[in-house]
Protein backbone atom coordinates (compact mmCIF):
# COMPACT_ATOMS: atom_id res chain seq x y z
CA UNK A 1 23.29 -27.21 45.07
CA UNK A 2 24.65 -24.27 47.60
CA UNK A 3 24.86 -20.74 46.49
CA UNK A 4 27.76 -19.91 43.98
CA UNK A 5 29.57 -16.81 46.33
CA UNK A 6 32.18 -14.67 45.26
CA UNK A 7 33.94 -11.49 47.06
CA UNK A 8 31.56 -9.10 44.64
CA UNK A 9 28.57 -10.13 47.11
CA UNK A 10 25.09 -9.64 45.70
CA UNK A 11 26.21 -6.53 43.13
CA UNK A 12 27.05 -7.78 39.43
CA UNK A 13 30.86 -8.33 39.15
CA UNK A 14 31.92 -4.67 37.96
CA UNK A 15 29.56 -2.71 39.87
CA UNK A 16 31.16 -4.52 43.05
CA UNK A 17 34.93 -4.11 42.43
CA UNK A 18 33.99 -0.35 41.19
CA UNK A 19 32.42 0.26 45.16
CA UNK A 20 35.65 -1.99 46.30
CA UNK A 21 38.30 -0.22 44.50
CA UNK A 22 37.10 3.18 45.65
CA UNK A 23 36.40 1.84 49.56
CA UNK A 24 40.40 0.82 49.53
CA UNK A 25 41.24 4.14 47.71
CA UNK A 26 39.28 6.01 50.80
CA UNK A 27 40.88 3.80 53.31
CA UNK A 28 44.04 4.87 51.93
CA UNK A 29 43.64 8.43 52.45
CA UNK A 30 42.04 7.75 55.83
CA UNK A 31 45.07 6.14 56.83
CA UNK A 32 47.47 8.73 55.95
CA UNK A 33 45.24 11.34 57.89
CA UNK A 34 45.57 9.07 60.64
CA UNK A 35 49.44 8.94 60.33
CA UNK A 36 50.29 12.41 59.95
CA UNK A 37 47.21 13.32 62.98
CA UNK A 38 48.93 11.31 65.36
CA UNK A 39 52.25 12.41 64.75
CA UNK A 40 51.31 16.03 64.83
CA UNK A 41 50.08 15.16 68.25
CA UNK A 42 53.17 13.33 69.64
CA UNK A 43 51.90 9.60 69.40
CA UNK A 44 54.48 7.63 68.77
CA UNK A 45 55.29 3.49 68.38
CA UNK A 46 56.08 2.16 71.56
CA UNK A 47 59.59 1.42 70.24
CA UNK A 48 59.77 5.06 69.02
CA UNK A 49 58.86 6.69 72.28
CA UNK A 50 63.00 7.63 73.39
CA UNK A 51 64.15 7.15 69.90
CA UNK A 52 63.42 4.75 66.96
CA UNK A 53 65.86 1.50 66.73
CA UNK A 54 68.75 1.76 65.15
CA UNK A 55 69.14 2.81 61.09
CA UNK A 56 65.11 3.66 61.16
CA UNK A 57 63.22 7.54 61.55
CA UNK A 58 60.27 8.00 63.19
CA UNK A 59 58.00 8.40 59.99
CA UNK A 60 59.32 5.70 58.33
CA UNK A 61 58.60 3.27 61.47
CA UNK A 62 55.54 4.67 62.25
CA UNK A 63 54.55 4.41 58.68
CA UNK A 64 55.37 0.65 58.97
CA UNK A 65 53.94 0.04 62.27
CA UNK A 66 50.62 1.62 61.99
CA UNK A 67 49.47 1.44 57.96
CA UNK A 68 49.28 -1.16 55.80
CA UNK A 69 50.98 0.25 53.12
CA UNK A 70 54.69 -1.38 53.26
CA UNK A 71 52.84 -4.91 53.45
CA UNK A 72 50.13 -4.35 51.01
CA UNK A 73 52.44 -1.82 48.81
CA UNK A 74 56.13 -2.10 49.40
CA UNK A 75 57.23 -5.48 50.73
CA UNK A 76 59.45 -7.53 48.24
CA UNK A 77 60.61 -11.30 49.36
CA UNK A 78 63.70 -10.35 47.48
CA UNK A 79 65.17 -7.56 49.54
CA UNK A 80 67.60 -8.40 51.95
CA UNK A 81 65.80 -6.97 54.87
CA UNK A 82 63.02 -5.85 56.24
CA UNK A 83 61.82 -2.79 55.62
CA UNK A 84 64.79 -2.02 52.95
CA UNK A 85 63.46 -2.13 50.18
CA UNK A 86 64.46 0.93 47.95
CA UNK A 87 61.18 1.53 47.36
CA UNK A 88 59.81 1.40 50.35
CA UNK A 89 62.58 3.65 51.91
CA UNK A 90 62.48 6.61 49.12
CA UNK A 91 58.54 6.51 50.23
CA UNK A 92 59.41 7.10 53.56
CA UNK A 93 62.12 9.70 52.93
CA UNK A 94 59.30 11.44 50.55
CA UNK A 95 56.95 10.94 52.67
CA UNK A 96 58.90 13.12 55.92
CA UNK A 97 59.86 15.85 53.87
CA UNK A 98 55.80 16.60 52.98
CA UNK A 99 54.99 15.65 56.22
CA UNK A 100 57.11 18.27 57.67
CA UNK A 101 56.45 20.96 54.37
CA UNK A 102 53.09 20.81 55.70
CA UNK A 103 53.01 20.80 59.37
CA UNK A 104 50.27 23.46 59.22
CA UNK A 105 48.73 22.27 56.19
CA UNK A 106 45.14 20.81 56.80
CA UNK A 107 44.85 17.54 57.12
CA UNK A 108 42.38 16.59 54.68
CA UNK A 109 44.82 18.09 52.13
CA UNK A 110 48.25 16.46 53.61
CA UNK A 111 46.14 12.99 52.95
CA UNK A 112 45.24 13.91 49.33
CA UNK A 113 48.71 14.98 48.59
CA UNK A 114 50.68 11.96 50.09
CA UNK A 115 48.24 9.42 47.89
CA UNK A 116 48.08 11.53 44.85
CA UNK A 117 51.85 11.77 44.86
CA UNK A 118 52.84 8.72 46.96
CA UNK A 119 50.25 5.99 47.04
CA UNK A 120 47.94 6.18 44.08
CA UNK A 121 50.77 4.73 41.51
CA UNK A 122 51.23 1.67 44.06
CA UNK A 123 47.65 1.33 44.41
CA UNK A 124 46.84 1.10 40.53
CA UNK A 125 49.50 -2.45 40.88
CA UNK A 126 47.91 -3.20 44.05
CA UNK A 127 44.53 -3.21 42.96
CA UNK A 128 45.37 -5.13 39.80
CA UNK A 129 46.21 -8.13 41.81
CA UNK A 130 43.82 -7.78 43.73
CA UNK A 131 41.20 -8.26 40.75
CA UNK A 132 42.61 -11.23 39.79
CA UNK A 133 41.11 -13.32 42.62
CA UNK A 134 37.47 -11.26 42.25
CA UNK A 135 35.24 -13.42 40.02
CA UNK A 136 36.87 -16.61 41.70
CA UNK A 137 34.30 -18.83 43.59
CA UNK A 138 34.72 -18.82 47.38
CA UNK A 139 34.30 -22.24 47.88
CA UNK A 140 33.49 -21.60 51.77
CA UNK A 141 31.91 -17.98 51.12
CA UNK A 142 32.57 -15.54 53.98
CA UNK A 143 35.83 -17.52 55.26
CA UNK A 144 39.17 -18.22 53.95
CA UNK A 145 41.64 -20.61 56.54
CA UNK A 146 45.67 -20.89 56.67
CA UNK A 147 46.86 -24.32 58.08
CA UNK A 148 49.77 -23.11 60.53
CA UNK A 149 51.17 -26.68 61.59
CA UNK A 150 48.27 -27.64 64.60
CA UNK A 151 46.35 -24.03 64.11
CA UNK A 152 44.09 -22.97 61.73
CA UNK A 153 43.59 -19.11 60.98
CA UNK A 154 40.06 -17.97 59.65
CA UNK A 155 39.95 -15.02 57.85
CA UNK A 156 36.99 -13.00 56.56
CA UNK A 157 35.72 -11.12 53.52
CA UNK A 158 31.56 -10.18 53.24
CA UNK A 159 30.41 -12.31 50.29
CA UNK A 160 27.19 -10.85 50.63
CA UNK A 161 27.63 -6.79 50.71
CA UNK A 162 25.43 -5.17 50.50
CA UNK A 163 23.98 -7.22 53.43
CA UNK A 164 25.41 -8.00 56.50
CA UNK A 165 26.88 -11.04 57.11
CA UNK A 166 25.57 -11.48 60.13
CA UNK A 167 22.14 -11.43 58.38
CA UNK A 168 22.93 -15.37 57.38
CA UNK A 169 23.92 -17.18 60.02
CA UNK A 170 22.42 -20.40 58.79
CA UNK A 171 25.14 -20.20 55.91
CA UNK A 172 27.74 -19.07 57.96
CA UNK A 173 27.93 -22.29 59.76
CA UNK A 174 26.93 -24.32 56.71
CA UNK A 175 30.69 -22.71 55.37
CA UNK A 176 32.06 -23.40 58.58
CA UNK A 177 31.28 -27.06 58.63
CA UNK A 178 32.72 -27.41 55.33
CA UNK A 179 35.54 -25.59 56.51
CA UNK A 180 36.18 -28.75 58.66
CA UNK A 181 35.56 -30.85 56.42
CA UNK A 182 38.05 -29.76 54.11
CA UNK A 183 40.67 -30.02 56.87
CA UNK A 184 39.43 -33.51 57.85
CA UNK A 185 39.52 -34.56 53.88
CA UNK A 186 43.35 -32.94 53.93
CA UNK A 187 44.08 -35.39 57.10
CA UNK A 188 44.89 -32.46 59.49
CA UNK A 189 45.83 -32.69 62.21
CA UNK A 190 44.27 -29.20 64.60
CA UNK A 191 44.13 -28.60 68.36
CA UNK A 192 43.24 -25.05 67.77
CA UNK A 193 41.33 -22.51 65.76
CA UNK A 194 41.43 -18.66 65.45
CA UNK A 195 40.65 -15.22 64.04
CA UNK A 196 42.86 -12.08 64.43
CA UNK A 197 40.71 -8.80 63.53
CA UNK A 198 38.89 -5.77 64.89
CA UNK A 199 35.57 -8.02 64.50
CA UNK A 200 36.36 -10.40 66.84
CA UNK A 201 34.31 -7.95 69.36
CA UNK A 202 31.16 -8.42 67.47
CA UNK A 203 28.73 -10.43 69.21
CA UNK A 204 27.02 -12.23 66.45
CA UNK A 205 30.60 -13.18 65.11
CA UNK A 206 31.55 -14.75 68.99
CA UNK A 207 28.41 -16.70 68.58
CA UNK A 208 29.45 -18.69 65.59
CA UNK A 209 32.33 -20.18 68.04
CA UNK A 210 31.83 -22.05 71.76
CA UNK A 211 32.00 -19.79 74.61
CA UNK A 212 35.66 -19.90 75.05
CA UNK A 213 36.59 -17.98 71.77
CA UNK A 214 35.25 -15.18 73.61
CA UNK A 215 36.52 -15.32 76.64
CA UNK A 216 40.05 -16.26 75.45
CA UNK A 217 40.31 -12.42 74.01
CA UNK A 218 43.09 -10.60 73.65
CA UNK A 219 44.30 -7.14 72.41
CA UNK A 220 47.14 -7.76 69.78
CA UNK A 221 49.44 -4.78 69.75
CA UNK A 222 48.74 -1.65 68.32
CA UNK A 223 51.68 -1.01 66.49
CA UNK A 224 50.79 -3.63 63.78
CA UNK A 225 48.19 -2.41 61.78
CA UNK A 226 49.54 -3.76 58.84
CA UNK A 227 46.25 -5.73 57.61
CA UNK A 228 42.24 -5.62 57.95
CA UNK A 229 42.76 -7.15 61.02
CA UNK A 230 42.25 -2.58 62.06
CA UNK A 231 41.09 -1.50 58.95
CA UNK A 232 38.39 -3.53 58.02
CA UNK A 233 35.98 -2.12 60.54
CA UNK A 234 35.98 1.37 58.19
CA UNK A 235 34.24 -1.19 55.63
CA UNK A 236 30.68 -0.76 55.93
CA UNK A 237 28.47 -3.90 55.26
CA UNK A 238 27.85 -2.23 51.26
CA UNK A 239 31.44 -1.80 50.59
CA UNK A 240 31.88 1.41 51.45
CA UNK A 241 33.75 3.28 54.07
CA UNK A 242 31.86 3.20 57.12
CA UNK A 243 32.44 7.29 56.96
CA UNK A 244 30.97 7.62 61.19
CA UNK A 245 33.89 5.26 62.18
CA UNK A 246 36.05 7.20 59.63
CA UNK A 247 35.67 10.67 61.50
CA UNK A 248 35.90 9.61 64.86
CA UNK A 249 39.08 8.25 64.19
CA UNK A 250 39.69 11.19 62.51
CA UNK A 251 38.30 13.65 65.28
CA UNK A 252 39.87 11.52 68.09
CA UNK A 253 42.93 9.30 66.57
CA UNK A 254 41.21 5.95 68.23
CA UNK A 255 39.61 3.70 66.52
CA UNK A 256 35.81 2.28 67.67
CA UNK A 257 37.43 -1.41 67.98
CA UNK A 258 41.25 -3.05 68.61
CA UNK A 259 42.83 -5.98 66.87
CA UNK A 260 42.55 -8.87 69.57
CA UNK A 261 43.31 -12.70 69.34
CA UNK A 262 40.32 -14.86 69.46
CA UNK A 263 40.62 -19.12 69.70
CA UNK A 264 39.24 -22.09 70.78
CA UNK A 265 39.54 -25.98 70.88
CA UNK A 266 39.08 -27.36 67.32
CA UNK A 267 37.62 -30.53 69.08
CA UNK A 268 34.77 -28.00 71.09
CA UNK A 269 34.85 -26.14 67.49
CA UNK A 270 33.93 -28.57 65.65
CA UNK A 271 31.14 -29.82 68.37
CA UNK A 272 29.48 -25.82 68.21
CA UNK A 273 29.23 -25.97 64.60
CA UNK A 274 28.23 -29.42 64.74
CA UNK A 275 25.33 -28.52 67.05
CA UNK A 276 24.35 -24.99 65.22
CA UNK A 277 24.42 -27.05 61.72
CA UNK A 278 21.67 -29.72 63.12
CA UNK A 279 19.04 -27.05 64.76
């Protein structure tokens, strides 16, 4: 009978969404510093740099383009447009006017006031739906996949914090070739299979796909950082923010590792894990 896994990893249930919760309220904060550092010093979107499109400021694109808040926060199906929604645009509009209050306000304390007034109401709802997926099995542990007509998308949570992943290859693969058998049981038809996300660079991760995952990689642009895809790498393998990536991004506004594209063959896929599931 395989291992029952679940996104708490190997701490009891409440002791693992407690280290969770706080880890996304950190990241939070550590993404506002990052906002308002990089503004100070002139960065800009690349659609900002003469003058943002049309109808849109500068904080409220950038705020789009480079957090994950209007996504994760903000982002109703309902509105008419994107990036309308009246709550997402009175965020922005607060959001300028502290930003510019406290141009020469440290930035440690700019951070703290944007979430305490801003961000930790919409993080309270956030976080609530969050926990409604937490005690649910995770049928193929680590991954999660998205059936895009002939591509599948992997995505990745650690199901065994405080560990690293990494440390269980074995199962990795095990999940993996269910993984494909799911998608041959749903009659599905796939040419190709791929991951979006900062850990894409990892060696051990390139390993659990044939040699042209690797080579096929690509940075994704840097003015979407609207997902884990960037700000999973400040998750440390116990949950925590990984504070040493945290302050160099803070000391230096770049972070250790980019987004990039990663895929492969399904057919050469499916033969790797194939392979790695029979040694």
């Amino acid at each position: 009978m395989s291992e029952q896994l679940h996104k708490y990893g190997r701490y009891g249930c409440e002791e693992g969404w407690a280290i969770y919760s706080q880890c996304e309220r950190d990241i939070a904060r550590l993404v506002v510093y990052h906002l308002a550092n990089s503004l100070r010093a002139g960065d800009r979107p690349a659609e900002c740099v003469v003058q943002p499109p049309a109808g849109r400021t500068l904080v409220e694109y950038a705020a789009a383009a480079w957090t994950p808040f209007y996504a994760r926060l903000f982002m109703d199906a309902a509105a008419p447009a994107h990036c309308r929604e009246p709550a997402w645009l009175a965020f922005a509009t607060r959001l300028e006017q502290i930003l510019t209050a406290c141009a020469d306000v440290p930035l440690e304390r700019v951070a703290q006031h944007v979430y305490d007034e801003l961000l930790a109401a919409p993080m309270v709802k956030y976080l609530a739906q969050q926990r409604k997926e937490w005690e649910e099995d995770r049928p193929f542990g680590l991954w999660r996949y998205d059936a895009r007509n002939d591509y599948i998308a992997l995505h990745i949570h650690n199901v065994y914090m405080p560990e690293s992943p990494f440390a269980h290859m074995p199962q990795l693969f095990a999940s993996l070739g269910q993984i494909i058998d799911d998608i041959d049981s749903r009659g599905l038809k796939i040419a190709r299979i791929g991951v979006d996300s900062w850990i894409n660079s990892m060696l051990p991760f390139q390993r659990l796909f044939p040699a042209e995952f690797a080579t096929s990689l690509a940075p994704t642009t840097r003015d979407a950082k609207g997902g884990n895809g960037w700000w999973g790498q400040f998750i440390s393998r116990t949950g925590h923010l990984h504070e040493p990536r945290a302050q160099r991004l803070r000391q230096m506004r770049r972070f250790d590792y980019v987004r990039t594209h990663g895929e492969c063959s399904f057919a050469r896929f499916r033969e790797h894990v194939k392979q790695a599931n029979s040694n």
